[in-house]
PDB file of N, CA and C in Angstrom:
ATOM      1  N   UNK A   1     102.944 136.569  64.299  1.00  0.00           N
ATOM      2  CA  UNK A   1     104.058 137.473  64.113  1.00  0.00           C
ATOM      3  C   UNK A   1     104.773 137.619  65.443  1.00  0.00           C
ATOM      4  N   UNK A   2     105.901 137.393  65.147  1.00  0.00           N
ATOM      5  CA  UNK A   2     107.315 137.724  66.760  1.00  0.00           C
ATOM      6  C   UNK A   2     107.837 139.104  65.519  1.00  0.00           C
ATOM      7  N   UNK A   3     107.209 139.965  67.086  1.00  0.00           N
ATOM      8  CA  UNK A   3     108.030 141.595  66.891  1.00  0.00           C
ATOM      9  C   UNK A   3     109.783 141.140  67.495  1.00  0.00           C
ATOM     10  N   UNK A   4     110.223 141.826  66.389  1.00  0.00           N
ATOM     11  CA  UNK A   4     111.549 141.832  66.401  1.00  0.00           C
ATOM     12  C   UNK A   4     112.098 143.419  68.153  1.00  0.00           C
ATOM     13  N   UNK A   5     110.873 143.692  68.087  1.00  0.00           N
ATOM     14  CA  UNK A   5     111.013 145.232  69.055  1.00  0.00           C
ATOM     15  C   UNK A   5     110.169 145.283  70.335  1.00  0.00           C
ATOM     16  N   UNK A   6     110.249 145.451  71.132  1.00  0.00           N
ATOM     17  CA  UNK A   6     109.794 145.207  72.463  1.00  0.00           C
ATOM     18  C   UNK A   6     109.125 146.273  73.223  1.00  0.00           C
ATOM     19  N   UNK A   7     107.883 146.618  73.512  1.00  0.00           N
ATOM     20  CA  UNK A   7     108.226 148.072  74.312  1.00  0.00           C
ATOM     21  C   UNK A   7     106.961 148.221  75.780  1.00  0.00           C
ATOM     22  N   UNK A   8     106.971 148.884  75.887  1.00  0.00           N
ATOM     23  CA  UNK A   8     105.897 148.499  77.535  1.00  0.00           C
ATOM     24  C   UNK A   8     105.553 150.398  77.356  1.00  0.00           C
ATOM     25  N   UNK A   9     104.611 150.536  76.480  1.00  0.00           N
ATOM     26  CA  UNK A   9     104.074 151.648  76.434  1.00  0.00           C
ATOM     27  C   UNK A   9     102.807 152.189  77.209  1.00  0.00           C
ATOM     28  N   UNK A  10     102.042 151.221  77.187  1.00  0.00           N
ATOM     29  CA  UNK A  10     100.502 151.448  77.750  1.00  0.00           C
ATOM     30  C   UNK A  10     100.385 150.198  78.853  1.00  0.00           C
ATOM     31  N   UNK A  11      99.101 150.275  79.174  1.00  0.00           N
ATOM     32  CA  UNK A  11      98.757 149.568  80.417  1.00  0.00           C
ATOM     33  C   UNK A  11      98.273 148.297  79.654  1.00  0.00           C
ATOM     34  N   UNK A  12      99.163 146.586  79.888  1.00  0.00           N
ATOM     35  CA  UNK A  12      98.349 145.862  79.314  1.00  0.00           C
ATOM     36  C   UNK A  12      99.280 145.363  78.204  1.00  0.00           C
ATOM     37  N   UNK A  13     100.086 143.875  79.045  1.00  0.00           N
ATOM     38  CA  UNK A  13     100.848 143.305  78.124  1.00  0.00           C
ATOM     39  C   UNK A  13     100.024 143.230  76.239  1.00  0.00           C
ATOM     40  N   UNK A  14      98.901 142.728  75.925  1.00  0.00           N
ATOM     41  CA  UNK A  14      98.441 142.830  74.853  1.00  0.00           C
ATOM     42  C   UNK A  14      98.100 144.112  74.648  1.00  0.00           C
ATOM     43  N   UNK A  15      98.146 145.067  74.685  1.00  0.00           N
ATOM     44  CA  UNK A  15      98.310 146.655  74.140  1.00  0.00           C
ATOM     45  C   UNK A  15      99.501 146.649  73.850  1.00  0.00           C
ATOM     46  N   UNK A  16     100.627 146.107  74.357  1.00  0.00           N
ATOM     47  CA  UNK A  16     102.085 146.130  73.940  1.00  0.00           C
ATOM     48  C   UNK A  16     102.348 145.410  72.928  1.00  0.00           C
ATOM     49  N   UNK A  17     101.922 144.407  72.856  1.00  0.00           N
ATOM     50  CA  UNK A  17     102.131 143.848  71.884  1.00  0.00           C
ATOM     51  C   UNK A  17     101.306 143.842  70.749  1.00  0.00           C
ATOM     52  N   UNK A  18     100.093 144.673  70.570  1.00  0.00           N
ATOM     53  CA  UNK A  18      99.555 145.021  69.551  1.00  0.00           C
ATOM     54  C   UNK A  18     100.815 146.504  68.893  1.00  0.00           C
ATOM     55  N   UNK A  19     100.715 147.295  69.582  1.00  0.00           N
ATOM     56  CA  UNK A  19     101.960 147.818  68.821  1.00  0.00           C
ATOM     57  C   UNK A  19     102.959 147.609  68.422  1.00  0.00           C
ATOM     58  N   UNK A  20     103.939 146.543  69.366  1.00  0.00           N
ATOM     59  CA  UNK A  20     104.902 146.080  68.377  1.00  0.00           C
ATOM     60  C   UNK A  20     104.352 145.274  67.609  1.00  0.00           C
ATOM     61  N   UNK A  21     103.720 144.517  66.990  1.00  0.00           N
ATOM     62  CA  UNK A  21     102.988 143.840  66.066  1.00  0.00           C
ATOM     63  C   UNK A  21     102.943 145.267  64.944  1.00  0.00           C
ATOM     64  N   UNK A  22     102.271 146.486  64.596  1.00  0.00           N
ATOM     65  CA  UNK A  22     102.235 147.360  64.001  1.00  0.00           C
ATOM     66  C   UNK A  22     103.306 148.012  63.737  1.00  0.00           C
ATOM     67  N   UNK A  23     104.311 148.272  64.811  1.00  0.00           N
ATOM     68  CA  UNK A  23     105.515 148.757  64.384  1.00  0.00           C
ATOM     69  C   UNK A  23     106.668 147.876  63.312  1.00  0.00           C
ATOM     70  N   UNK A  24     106.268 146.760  64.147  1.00  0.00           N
ATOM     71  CA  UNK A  24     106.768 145.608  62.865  1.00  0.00           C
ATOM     72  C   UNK A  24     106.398 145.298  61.570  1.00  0.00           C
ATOM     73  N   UNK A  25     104.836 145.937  61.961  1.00  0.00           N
ATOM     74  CA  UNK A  25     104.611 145.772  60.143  1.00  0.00           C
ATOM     75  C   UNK A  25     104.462 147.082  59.385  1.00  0.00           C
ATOM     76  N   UNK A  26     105.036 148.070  59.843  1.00  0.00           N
ATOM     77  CA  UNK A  26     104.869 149.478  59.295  1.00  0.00           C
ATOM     78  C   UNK A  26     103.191 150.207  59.142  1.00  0.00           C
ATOM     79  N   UNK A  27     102.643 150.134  59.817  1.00  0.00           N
ATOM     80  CA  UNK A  27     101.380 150.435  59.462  1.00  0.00           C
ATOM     81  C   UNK A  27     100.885 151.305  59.958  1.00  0.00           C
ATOM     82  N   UNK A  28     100.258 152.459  59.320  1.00  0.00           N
ATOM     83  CA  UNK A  28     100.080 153.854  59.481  1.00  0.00           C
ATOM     84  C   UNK A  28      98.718 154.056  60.452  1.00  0.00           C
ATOM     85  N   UNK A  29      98.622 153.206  60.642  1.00  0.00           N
ATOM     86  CA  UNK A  29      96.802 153.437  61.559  1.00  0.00           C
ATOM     87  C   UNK A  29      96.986 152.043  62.093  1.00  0.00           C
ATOM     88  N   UNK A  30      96.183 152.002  63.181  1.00  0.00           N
ATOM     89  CA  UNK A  30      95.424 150.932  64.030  1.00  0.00           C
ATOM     90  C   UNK A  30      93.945 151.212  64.417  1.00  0.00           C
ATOM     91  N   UNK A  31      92.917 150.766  64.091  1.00  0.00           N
ATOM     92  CA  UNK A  31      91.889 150.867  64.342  1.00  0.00           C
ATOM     93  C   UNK A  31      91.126 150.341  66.049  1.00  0.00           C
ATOM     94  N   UNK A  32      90.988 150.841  66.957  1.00  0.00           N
ATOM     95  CA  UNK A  32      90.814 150.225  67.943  1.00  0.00           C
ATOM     96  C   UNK A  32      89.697 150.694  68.854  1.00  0.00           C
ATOM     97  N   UNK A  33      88.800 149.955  69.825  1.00  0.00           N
ATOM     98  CA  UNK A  33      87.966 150.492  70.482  1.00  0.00           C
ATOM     99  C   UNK A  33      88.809 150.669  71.926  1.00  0.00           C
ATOM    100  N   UNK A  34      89.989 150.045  72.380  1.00  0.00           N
ATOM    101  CA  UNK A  34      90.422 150.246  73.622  1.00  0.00           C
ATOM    102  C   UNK A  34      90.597 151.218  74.242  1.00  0.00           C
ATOM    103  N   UNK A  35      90.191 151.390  75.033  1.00  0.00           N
ATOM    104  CA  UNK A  35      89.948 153.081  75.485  1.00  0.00           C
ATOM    105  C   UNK A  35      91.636 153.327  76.113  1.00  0.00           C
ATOM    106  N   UNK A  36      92.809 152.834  76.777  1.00  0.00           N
ATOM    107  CA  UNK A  36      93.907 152.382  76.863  1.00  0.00           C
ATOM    108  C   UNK A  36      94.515 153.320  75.696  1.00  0.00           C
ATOM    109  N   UNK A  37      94.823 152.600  74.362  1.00  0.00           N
ATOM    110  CA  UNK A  37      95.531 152.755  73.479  1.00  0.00           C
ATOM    111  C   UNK A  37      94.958 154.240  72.674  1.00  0.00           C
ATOM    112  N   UNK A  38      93.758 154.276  72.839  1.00  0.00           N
ATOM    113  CA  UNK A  38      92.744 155.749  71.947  1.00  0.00           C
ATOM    114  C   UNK A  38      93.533 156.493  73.254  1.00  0.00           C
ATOM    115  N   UNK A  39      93.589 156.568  74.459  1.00  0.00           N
ATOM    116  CA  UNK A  39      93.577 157.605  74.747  1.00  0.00           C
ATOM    117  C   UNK A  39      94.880 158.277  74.822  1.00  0.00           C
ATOM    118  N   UNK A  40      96.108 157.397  74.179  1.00  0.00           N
ATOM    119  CA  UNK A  40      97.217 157.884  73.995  1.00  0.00           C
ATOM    120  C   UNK A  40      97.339 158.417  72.232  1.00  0.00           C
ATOM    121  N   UNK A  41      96.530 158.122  71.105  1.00  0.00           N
ATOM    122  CA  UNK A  41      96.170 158.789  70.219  1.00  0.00           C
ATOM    123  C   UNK A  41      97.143 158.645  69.199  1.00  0.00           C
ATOM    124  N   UNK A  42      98.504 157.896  69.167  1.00  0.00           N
ATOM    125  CA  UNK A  42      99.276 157.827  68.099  1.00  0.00           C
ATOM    126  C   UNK A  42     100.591 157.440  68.918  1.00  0.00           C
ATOM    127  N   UNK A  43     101.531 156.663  68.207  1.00  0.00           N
ATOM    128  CA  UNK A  43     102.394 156.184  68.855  1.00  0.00           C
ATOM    129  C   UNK A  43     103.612 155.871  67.623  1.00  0.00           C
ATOM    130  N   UNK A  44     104.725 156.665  68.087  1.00  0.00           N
ATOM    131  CA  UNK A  44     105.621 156.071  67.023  1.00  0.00           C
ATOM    132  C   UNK A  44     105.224 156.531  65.208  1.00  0.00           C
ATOM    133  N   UNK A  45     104.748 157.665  65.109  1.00  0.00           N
ATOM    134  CA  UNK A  45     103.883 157.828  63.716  1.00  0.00           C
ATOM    135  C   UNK A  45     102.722 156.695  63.507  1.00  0.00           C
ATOM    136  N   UNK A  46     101.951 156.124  64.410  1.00  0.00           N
ATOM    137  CA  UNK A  46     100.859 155.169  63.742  1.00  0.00           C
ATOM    138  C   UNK A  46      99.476 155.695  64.487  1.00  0.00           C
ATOM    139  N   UNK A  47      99.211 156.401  63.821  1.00  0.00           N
ATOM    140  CA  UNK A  47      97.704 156.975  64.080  1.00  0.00           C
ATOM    141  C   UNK A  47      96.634 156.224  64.714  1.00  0.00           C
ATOM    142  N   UNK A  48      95.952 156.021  66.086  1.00  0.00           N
ATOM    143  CA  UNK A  48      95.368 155.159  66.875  1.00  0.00           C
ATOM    144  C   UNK A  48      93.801 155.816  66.686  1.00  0.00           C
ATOM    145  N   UNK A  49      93.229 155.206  65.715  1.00  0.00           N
ATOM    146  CA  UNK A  49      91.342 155.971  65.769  1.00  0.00           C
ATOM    147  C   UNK A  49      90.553 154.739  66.393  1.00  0.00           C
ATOM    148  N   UNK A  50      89.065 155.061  66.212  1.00  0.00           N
ATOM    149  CA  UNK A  50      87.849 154.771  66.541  1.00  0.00           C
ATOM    150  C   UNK A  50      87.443 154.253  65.379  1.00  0.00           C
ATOM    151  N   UNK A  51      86.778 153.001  65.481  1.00  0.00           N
ATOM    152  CA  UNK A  51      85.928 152.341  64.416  1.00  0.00           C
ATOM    153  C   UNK A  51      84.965 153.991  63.599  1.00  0.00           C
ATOM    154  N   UNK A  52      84.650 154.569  64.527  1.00  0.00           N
ATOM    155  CA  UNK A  52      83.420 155.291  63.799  1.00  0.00           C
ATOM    156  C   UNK A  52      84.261 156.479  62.940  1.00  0.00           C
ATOM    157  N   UNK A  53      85.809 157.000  63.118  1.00  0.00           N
ATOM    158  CA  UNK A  53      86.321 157.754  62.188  1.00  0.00           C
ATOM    159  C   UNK A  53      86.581 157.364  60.729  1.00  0.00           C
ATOM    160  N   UNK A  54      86.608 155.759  60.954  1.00  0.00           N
ATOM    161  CA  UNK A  54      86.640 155.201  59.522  1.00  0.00           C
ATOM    162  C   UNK A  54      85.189 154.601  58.526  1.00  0.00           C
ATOM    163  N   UNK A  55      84.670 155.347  58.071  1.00  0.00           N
ATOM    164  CA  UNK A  55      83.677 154.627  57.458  1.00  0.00           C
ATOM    165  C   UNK A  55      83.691 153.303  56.455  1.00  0.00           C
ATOM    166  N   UNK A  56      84.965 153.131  55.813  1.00  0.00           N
ATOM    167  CA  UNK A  56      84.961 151.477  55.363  1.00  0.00           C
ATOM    168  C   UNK A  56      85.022 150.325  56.506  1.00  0.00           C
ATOM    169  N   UNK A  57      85.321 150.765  57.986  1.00  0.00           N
ATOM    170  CA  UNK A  57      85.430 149.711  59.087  1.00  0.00           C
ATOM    171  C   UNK A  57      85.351 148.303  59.159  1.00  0.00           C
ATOM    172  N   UNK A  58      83.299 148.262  58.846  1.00  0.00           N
ATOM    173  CA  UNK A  58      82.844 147.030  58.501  1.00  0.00           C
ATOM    174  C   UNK A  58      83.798 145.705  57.331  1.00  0.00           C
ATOM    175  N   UNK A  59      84.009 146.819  56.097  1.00  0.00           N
ATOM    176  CA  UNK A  59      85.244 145.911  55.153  1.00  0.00           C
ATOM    177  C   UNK A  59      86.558 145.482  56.035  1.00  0.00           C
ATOM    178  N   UNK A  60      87.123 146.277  56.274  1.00  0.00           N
ATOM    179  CA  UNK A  60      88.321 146.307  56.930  1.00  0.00           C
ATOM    180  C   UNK A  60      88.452 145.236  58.059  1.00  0.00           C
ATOM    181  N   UNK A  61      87.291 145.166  58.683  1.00  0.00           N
ATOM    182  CA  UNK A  61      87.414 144.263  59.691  1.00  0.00           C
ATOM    183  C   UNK A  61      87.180 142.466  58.878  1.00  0.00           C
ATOM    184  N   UNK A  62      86.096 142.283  58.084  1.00  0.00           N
ATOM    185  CA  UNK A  62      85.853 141.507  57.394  1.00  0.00           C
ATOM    186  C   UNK A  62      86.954 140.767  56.677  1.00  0.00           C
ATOM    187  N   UNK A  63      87.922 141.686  55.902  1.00  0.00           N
ATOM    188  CA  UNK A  63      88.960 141.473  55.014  1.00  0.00           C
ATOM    189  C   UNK A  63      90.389 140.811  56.067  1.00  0.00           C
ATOM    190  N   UNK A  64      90.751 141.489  57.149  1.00  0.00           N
ATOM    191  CA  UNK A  64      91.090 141.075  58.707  1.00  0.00           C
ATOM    192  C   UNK A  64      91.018 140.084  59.011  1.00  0.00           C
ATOM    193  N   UNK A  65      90.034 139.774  59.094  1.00  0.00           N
ATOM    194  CA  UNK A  65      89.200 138.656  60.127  1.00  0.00           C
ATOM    195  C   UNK A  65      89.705 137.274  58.776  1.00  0.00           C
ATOM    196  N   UNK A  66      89.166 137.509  57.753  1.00  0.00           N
ATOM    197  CA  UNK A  66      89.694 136.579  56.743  1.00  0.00           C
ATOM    198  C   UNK A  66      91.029 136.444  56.672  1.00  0.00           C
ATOM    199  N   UNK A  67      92.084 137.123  56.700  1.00  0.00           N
ATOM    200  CA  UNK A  67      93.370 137.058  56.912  1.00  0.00           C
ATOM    201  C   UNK A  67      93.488 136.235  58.015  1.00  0.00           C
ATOM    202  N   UNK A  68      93.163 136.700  58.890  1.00  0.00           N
ATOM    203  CA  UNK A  68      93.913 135.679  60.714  1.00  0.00           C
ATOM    204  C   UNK A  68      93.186 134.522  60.623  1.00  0.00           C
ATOM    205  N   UNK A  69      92.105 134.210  59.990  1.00  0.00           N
ATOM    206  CA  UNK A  69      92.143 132.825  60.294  1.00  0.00           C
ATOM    207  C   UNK A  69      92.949 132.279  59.291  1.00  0.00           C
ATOM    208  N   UNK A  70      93.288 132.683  57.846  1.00  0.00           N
ATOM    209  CA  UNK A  70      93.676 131.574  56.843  1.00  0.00           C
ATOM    210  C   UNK A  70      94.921 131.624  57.874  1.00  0.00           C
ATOM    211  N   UNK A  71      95.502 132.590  58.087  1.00  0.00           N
ATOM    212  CA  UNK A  71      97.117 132.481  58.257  1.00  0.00           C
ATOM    213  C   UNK A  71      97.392 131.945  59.852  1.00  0.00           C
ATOM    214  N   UNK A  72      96.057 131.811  60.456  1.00  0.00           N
ATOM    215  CA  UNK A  72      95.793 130.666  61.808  1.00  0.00           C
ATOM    216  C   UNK A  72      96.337 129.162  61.209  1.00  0.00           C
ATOM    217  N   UNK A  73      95.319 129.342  60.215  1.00  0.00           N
ATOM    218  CA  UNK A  73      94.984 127.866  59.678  1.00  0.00           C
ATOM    219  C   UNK A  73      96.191 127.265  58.962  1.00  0.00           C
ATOM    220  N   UNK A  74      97.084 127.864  57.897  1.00  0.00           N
ATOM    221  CA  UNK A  74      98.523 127.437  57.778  1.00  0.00           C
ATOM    222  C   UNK A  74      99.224 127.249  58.593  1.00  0.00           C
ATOM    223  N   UNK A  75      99.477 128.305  59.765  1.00  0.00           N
ATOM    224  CA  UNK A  75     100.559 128.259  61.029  1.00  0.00           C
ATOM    225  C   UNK A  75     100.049 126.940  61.350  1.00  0.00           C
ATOM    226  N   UNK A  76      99.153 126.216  61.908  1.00  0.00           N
ATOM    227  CA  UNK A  76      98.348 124.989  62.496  1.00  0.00           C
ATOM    228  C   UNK A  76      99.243 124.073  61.483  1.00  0.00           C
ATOM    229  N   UNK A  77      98.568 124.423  60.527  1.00  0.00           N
ATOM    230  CA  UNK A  77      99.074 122.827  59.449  1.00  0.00           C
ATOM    231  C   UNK A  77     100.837 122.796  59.367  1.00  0.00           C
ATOM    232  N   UNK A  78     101.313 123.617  59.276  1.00  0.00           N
ATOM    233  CA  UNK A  78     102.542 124.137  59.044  1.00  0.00           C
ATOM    234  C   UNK A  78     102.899 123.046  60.429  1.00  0.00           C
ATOM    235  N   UNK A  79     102.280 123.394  61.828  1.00  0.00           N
ATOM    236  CA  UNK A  79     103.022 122.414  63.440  1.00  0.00           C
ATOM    237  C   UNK A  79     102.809 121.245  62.870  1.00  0.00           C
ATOM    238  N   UNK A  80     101.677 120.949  62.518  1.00  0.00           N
ATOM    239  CA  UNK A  80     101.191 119.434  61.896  1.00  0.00           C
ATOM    240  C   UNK A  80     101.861 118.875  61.211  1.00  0.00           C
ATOM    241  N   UNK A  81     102.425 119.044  60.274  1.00  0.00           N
ATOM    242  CA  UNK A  81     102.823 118.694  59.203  1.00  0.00           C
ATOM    243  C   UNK A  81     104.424 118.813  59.521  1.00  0.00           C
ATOM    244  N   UNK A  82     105.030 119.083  60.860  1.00  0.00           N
ATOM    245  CA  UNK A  82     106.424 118.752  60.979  1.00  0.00           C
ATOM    246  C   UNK A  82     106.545 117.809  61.805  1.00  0.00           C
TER     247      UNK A  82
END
């Protein structure tokens, strides 16, 4: 994903761009252990918790993790295949 929005909020080009990544996709929570991004606590309406406030986590991450690689694995074939 290319965020259409740019912003230099926290310490840590990839903290930046994990939020615009979220702001781009509208998403009401980010789940994160970075102590960085938790300790600013919400950004823009997107609620920043701790693995341990969410008790489905384990799914969530699982279901995740299955997403980024398939959509690794198209983006790949997708260069390949031009």
């Amino acid at each position: 994903m290319e965020p259409k929005v740019t912003i230099s909020a926290v310490k840590g080009e990839a903290n930046d761009l994990l939020l615009e990544c979220a702001i781009e996709a509208r998403v009401d929570a980010v789940v994160t252990g970075d102590k960085e991004l938790f300790g600013i606590g919400g950004f823009r309406g997107i609620k920043l918790s701790v693995p341990t406030e969410i008790p489905e986590y384990p799914i969530i991450c699982a279901v995740g993790l299955i997403y980024c690689i398939v959509k690794s694995f198209f983006h790949a074939l997708s260069i390949v295949l031009a």
